[in-house]
PDB file of N, CA and C in Angstrom:
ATOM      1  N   UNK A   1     181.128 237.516 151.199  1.00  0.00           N
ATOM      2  CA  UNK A   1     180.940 236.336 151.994  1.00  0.00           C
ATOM      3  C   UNK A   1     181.457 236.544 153.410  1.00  0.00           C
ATOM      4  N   UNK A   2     182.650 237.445 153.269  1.00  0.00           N
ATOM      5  CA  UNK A   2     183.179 237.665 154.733  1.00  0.00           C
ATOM      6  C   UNK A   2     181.785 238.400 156.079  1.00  0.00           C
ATOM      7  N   UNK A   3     181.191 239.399 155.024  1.00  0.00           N
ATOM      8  CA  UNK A   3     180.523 240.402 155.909  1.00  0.00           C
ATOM      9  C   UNK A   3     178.970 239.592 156.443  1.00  0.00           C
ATOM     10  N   UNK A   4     179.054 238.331 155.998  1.00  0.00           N
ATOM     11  CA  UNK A   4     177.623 237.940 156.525  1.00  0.00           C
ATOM     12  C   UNK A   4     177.905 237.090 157.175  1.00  0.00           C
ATOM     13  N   UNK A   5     179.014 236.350 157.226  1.00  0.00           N
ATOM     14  CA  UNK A   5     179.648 235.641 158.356  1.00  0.00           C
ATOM     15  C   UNK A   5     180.079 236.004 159.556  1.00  0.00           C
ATOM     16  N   UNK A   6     180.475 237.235 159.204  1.00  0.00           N
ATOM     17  CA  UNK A   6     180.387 237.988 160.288  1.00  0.00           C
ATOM     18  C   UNK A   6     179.593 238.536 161.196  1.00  0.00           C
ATOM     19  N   UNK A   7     178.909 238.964 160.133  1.00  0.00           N
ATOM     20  CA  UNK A   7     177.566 239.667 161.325  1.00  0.00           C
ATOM     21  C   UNK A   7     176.407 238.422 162.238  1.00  0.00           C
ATOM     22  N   UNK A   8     176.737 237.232 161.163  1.00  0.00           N
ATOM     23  CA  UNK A   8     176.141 236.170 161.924  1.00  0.00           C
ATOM     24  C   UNK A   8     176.361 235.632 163.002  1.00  0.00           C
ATOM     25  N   UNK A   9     178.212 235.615 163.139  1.00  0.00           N
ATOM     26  CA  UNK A   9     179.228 235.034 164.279  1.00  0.00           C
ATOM     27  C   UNK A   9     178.941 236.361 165.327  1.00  0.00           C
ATOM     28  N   UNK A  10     178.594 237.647 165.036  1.00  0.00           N
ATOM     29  CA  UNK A  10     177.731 238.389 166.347  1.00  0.00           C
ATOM     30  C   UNK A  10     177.203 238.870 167.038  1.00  0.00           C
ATOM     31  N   UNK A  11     175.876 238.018 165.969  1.00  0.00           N
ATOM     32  CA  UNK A  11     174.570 237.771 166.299  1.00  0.00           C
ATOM     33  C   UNK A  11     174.420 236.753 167.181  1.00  0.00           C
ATOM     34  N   UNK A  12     175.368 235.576 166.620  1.00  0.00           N
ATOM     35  CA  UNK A  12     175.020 234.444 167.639  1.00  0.00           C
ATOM     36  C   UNK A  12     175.843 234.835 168.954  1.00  0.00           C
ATOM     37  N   UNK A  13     177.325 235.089 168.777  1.00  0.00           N
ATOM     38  CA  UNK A  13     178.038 235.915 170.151  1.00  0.00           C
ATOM     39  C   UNK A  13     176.751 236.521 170.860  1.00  0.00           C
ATOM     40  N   UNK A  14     176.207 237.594 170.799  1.00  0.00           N
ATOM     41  CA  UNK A  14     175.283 238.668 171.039  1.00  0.00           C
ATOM     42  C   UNK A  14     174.472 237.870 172.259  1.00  0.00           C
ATOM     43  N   UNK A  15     173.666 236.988 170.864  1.00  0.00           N
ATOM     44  CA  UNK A  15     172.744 236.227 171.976  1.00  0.00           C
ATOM     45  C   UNK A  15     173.116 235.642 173.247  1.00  0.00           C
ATOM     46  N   UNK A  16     174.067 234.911 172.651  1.00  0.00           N
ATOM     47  CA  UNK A  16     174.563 233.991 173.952  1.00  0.00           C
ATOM     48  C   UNK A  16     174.977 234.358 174.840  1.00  0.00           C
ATOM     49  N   UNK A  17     175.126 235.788 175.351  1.00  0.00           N
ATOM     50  CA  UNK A  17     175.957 236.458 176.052  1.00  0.00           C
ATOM     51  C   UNK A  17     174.492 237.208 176.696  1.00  0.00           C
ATOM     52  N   UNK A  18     173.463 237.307 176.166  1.00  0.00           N
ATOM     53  CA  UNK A  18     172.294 238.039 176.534  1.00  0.00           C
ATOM     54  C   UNK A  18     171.629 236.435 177.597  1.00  0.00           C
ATOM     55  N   UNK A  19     171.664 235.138 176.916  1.00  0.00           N
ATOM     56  CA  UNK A  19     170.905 234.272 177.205  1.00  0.00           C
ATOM     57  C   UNK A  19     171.540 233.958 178.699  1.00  0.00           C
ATOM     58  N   UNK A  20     172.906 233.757 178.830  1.00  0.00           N
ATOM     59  CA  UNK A  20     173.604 233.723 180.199  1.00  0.00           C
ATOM     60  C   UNK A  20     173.242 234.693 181.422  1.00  0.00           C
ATOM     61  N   UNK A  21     173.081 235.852 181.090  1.00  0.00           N
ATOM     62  CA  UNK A  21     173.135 237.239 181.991  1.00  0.00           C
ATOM     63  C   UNK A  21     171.558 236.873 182.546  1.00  0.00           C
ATOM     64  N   UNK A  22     171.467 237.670 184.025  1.00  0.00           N
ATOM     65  CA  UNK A  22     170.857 237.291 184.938  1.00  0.00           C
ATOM     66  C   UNK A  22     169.520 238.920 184.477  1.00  0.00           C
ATOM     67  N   UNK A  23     168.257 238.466 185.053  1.00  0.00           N
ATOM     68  CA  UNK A  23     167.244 239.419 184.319  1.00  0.00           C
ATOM     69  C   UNK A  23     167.744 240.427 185.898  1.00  0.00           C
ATOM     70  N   UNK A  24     167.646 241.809 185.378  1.00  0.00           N
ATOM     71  CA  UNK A  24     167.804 242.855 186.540  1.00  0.00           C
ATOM     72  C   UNK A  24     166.769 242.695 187.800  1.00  0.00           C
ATOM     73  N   UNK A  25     165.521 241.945 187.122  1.00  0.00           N
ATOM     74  CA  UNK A  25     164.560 241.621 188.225  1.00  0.00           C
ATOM     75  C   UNK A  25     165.287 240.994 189.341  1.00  0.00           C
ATOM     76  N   UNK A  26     165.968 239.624 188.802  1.00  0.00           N
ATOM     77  CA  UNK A  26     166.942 238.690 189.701  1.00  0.00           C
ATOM     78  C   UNK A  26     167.890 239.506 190.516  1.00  0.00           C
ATOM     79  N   UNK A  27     168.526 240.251 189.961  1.00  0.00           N
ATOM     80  CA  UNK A  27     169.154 241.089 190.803  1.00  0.00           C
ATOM     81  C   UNK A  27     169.133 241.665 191.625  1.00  0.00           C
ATOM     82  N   UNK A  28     167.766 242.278 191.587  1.00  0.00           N
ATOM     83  CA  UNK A  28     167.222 243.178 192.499  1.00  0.00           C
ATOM     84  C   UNK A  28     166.442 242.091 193.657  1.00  0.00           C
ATOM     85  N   UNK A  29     166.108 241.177 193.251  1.00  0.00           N
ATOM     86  CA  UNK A  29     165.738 240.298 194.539  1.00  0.00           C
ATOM     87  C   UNK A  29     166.729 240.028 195.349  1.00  0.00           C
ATOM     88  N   UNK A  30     167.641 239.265 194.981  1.00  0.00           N
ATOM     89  CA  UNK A  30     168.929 239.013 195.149  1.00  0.00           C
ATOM     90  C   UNK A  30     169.626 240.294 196.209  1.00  0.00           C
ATOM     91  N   UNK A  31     169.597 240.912 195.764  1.00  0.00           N
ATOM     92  CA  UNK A  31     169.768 242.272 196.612  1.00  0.00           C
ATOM     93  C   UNK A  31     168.605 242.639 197.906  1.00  0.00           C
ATOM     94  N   UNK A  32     167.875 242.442 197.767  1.00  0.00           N
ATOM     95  CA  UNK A  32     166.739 242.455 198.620  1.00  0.00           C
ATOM     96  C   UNK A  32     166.872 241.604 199.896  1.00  0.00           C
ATOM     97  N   UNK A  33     167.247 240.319 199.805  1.00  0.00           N
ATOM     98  CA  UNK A  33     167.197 239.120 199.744  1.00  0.00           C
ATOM     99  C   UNK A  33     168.588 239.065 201.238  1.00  0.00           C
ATOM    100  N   UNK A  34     169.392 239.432 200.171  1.00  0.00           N
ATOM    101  CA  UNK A  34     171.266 240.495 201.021  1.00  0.00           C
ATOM    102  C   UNK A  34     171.050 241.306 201.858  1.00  0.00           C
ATOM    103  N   UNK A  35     170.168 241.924 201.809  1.00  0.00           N
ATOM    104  CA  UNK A  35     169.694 243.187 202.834  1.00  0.00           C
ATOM    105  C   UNK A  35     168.904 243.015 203.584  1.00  0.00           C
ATOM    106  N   UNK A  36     168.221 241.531 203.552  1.00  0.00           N
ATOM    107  CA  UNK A  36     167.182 241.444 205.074  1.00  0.00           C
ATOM    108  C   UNK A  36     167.958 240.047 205.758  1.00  0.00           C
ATOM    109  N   UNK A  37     168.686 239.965 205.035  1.00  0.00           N
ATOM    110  CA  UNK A  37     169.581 238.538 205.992  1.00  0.00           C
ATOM    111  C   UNK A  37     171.036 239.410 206.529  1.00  0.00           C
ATOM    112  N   UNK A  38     171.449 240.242 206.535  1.00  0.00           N
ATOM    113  CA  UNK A  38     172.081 241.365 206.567  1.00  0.00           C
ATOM    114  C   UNK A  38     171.482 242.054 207.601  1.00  0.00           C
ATOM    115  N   UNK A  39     169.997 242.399 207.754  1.00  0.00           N
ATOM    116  CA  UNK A  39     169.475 243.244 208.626  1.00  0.00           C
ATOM    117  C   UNK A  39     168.818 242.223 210.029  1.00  0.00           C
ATOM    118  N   UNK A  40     168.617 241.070 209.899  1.00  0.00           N
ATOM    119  CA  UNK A  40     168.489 240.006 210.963  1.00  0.00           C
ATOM    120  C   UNK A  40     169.574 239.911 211.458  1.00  0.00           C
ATOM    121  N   UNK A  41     170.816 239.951 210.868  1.00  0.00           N
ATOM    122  CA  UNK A  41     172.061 240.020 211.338  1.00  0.00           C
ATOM    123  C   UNK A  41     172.297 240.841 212.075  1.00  0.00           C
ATOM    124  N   UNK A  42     172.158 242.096 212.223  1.00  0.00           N
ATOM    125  CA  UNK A  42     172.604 243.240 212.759  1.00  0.00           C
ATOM    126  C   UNK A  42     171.725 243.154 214.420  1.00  0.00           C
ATOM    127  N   UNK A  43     170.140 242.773 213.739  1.00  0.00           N
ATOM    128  CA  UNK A  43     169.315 242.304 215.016  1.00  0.00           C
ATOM    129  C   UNK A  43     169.663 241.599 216.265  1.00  0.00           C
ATOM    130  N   UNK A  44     170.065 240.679 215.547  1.00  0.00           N
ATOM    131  CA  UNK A  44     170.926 239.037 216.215  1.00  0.00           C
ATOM    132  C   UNK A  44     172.197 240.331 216.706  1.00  0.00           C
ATOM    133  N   UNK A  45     172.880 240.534 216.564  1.00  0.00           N
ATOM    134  CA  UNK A  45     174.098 241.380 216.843  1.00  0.00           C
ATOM    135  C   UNK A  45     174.056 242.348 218.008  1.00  0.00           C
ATOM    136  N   UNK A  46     172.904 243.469 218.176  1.00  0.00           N
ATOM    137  CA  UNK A  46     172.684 243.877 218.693  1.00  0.00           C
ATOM    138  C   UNK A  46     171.767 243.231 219.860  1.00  0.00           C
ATOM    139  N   UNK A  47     170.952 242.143 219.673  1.00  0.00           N
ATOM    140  CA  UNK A  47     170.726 241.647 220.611  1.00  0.00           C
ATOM    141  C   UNK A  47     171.488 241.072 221.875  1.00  0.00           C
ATOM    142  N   UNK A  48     172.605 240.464 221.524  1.00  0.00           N
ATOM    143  CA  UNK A  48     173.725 239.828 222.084  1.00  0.00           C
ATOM    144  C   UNK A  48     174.260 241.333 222.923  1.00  0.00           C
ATOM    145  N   UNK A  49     174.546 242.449 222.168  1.00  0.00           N
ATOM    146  CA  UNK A  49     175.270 243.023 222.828  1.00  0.00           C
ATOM    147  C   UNK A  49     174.314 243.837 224.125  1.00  0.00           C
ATOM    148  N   UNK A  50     173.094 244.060 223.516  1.00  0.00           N
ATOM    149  CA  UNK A  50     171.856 244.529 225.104  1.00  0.00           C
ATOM    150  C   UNK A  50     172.542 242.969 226.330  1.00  0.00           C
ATOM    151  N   UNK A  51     172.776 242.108 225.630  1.00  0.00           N
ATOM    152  CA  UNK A  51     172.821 240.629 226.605  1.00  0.00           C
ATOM    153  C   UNK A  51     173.617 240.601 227.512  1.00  0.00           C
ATOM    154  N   UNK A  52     174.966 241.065 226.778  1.00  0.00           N
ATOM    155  CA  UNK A  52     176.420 241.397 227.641  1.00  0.00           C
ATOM    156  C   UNK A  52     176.484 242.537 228.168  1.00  0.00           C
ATOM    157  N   UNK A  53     175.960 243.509 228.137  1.00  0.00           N
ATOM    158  CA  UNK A  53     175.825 245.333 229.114  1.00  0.00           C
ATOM    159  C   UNK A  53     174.658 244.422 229.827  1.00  0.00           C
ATOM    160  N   UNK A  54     173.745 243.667 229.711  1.00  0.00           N
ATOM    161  CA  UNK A  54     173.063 243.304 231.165  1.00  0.00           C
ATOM    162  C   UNK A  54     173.839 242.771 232.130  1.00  0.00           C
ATOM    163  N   UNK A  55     174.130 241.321 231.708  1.00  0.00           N
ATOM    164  CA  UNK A  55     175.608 240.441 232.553  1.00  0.00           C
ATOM    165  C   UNK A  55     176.500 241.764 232.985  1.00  0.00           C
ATOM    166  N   UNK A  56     177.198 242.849 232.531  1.00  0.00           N
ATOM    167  CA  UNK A  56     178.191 243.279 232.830  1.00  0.00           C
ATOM    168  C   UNK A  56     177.520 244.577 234.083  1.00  0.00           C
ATOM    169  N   UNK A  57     176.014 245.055 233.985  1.00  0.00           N
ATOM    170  CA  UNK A  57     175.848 245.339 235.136  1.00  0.00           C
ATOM    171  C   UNK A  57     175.551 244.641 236.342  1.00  0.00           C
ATOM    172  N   UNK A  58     175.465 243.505 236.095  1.00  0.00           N
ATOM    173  CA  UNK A  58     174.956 242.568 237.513  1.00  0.00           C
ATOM    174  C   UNK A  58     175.807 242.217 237.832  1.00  0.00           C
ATOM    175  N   UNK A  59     177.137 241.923 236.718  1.00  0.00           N
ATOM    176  CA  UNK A  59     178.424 241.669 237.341  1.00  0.00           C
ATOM    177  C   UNK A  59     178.815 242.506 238.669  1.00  0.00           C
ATOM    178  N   UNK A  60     178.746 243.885 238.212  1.00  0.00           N
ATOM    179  CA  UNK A  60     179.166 245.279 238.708  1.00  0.00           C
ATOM    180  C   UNK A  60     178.201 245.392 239.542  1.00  0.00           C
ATOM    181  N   UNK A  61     177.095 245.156 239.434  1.00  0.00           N
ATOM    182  CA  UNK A  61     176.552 244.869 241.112  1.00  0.00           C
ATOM    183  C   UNK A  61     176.600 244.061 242.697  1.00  0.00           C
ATOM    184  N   UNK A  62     177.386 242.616 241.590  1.00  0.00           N
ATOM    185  CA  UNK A  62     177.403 241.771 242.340  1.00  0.00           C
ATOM    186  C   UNK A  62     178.488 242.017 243.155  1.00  0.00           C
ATOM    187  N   UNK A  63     179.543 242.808 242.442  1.00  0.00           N
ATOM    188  CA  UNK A  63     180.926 243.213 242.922  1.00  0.00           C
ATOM    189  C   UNK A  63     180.375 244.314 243.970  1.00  0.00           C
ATOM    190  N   UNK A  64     179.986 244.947 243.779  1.00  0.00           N
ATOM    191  CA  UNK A  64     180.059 246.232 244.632  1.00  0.00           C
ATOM    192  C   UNK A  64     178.923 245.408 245.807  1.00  0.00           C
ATOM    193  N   UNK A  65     178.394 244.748 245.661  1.00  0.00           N
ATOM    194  CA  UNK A  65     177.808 244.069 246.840  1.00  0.00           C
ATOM    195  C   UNK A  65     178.936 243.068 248.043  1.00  0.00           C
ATOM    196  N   UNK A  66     179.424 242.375 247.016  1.00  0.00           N
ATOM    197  CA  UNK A  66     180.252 242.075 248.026  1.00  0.00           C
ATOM    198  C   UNK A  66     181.489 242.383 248.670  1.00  0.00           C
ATOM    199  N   UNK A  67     181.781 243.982 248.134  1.00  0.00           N
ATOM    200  CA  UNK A  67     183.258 244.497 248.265  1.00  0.00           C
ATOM    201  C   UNK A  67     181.963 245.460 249.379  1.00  0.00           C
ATOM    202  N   UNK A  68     180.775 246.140 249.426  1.00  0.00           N
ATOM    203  CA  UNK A  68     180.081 246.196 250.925  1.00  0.00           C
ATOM    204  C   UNK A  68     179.924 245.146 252.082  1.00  0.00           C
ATOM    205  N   UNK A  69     179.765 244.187 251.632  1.00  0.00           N
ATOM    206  CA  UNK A  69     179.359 242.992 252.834  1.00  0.00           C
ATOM    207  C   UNK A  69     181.082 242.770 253.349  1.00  0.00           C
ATOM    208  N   UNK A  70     182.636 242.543 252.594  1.00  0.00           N
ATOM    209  CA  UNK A  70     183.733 242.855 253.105  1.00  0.00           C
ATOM    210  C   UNK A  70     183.983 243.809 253.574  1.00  0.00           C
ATOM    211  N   UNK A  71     183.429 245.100 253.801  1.00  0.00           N
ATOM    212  CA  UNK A  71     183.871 246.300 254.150  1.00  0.00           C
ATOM    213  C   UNK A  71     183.377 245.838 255.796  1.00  0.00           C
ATOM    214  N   UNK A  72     181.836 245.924 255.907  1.00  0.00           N
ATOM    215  CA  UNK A  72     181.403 245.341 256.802  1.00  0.00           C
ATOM    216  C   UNK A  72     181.489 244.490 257.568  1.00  0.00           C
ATOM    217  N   UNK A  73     181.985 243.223 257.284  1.00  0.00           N
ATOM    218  CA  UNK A  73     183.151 242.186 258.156  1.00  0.00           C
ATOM    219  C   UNK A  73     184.234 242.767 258.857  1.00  0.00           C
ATOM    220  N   UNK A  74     184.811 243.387 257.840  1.00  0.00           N
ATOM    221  CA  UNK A  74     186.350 243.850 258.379  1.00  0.00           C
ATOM    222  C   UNK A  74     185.534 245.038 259.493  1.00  0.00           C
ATOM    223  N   UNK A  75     185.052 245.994 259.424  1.00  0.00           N
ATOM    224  CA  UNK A  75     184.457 246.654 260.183  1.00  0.00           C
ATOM    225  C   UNK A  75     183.829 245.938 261.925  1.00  0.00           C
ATOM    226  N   UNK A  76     183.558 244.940 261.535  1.00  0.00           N
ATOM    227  CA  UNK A  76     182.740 244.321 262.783  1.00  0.00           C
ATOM    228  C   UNK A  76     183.960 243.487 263.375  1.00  0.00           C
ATOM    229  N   UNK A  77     185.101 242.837 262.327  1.00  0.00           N
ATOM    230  CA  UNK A  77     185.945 242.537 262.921  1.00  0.00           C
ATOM    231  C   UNK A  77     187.523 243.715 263.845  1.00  0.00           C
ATOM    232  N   UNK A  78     186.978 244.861 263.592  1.00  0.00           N
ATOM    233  CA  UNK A  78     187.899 245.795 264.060  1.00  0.00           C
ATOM    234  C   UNK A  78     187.245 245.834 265.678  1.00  0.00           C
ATOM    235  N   UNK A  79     185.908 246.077 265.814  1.00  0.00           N
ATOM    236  CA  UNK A  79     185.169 246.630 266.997  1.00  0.00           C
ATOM    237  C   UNK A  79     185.610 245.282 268.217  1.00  0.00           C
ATOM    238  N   UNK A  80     185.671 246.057 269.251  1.00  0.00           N
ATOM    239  CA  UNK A  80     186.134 245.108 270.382  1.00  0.00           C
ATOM    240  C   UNK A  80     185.199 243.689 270.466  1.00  0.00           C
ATOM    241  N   UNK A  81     185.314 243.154 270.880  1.00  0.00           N
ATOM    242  CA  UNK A  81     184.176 241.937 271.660  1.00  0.00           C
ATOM    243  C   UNK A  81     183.555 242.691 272.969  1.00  0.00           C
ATOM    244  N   UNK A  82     182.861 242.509 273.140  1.00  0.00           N
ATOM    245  CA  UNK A  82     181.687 242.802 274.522  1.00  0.00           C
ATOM    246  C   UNK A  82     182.291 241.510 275.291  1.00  0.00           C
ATOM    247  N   UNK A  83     182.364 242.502 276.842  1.00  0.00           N
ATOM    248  CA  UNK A  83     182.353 241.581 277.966  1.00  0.00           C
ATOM    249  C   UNK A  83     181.471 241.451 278.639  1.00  0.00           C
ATOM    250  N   UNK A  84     181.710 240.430 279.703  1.00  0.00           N
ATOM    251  CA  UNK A  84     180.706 240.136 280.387  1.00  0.00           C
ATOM    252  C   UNK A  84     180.659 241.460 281.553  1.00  0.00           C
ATOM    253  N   UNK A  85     179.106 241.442 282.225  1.00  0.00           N
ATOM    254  CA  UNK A  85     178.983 243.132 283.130  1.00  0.00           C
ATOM    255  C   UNK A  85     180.509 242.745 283.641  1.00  0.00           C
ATOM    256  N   UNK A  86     180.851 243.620 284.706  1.00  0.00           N
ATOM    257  CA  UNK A  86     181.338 243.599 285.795  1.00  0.00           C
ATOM    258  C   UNK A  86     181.268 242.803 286.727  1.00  0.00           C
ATOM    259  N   UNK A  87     180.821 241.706 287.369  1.00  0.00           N
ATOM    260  CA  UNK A  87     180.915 240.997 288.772  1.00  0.00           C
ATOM    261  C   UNK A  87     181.950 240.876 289.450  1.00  0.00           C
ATOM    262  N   UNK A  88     181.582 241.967 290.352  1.00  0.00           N
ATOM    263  CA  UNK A  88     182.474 241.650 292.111  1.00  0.00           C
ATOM    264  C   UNK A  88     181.752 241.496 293.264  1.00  0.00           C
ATOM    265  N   UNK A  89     182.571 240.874 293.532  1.00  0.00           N
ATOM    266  CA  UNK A  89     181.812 240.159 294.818  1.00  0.00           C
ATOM    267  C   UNK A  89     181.932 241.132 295.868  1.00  0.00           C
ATOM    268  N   UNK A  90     181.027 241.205 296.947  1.00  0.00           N
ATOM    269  CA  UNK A  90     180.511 241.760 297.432  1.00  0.00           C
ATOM    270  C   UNK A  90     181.511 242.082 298.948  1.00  0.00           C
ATOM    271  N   UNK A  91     182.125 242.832 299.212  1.00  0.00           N
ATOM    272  CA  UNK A  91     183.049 242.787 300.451  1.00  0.00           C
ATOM    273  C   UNK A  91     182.314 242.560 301.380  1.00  0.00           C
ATOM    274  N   UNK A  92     182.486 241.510 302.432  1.00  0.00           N
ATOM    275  CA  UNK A  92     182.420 241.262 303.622  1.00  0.00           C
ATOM    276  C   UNK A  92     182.242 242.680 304.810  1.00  0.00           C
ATOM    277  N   UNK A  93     180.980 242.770 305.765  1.00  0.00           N
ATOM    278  CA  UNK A  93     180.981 243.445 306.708  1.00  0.00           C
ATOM    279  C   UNK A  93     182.350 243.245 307.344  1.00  0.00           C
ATOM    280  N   UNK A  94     182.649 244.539 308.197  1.00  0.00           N
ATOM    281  CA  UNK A  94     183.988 244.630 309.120  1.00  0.00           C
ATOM    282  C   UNK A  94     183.231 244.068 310.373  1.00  0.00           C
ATOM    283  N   UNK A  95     184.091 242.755 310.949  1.00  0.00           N
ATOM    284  CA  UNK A  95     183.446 242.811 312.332  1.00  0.00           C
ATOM    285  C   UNK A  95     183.802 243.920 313.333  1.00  0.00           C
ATOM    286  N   UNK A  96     183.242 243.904 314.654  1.00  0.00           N
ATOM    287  CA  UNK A  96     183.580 244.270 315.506  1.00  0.00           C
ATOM    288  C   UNK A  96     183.768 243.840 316.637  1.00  0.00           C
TER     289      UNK A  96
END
């Protein structure tokens, strides 16, 4: 009586443990599934970063543009001012 009670208690164990578990098909979608939301990710990721090396060269342009246009100030502010020609007036004949 013991041995058919037994094998019954896992048979039914058996099943129920088969009926819970997920079919390998599921799995493998599931996995599939992980790996292209995973791979949009990486997309999205790398997109952003082409985004910020753009910003960070225009930054670096914008800088080196205006550390030229200061070079150039200070430059124009070193050079003398221009005067006006020369005017002298004209000496007077010597009488006689």
């Amino acid at each position: 009586m013991r041995k058919p009670f037994a094998f019954a208690l896992m048979l039914a164990a058996t099943l129920g443990l088969a009926a819970c578990d997920k079919a390998s098909e599921d799995k493998a979608q599931d996995a599939q599934e992980h790996s292209q939301n995973a791979q949009e990710k990486m997309n999205d990721a790398q997109d952003k970063v082409n985004e910020a090396n753009e910003e960070k060269a225009k930054a670096a342009a914008d800088q080196a543009e205006a550390q030229q246009k200061a070079a150039e100030e200070a430059r124009d502010d070193a050079t003398p001012a221009t005067t006006a020609p020369n005017t002298t007036v004209p000496a007077e004949p010597a009488k006689q």
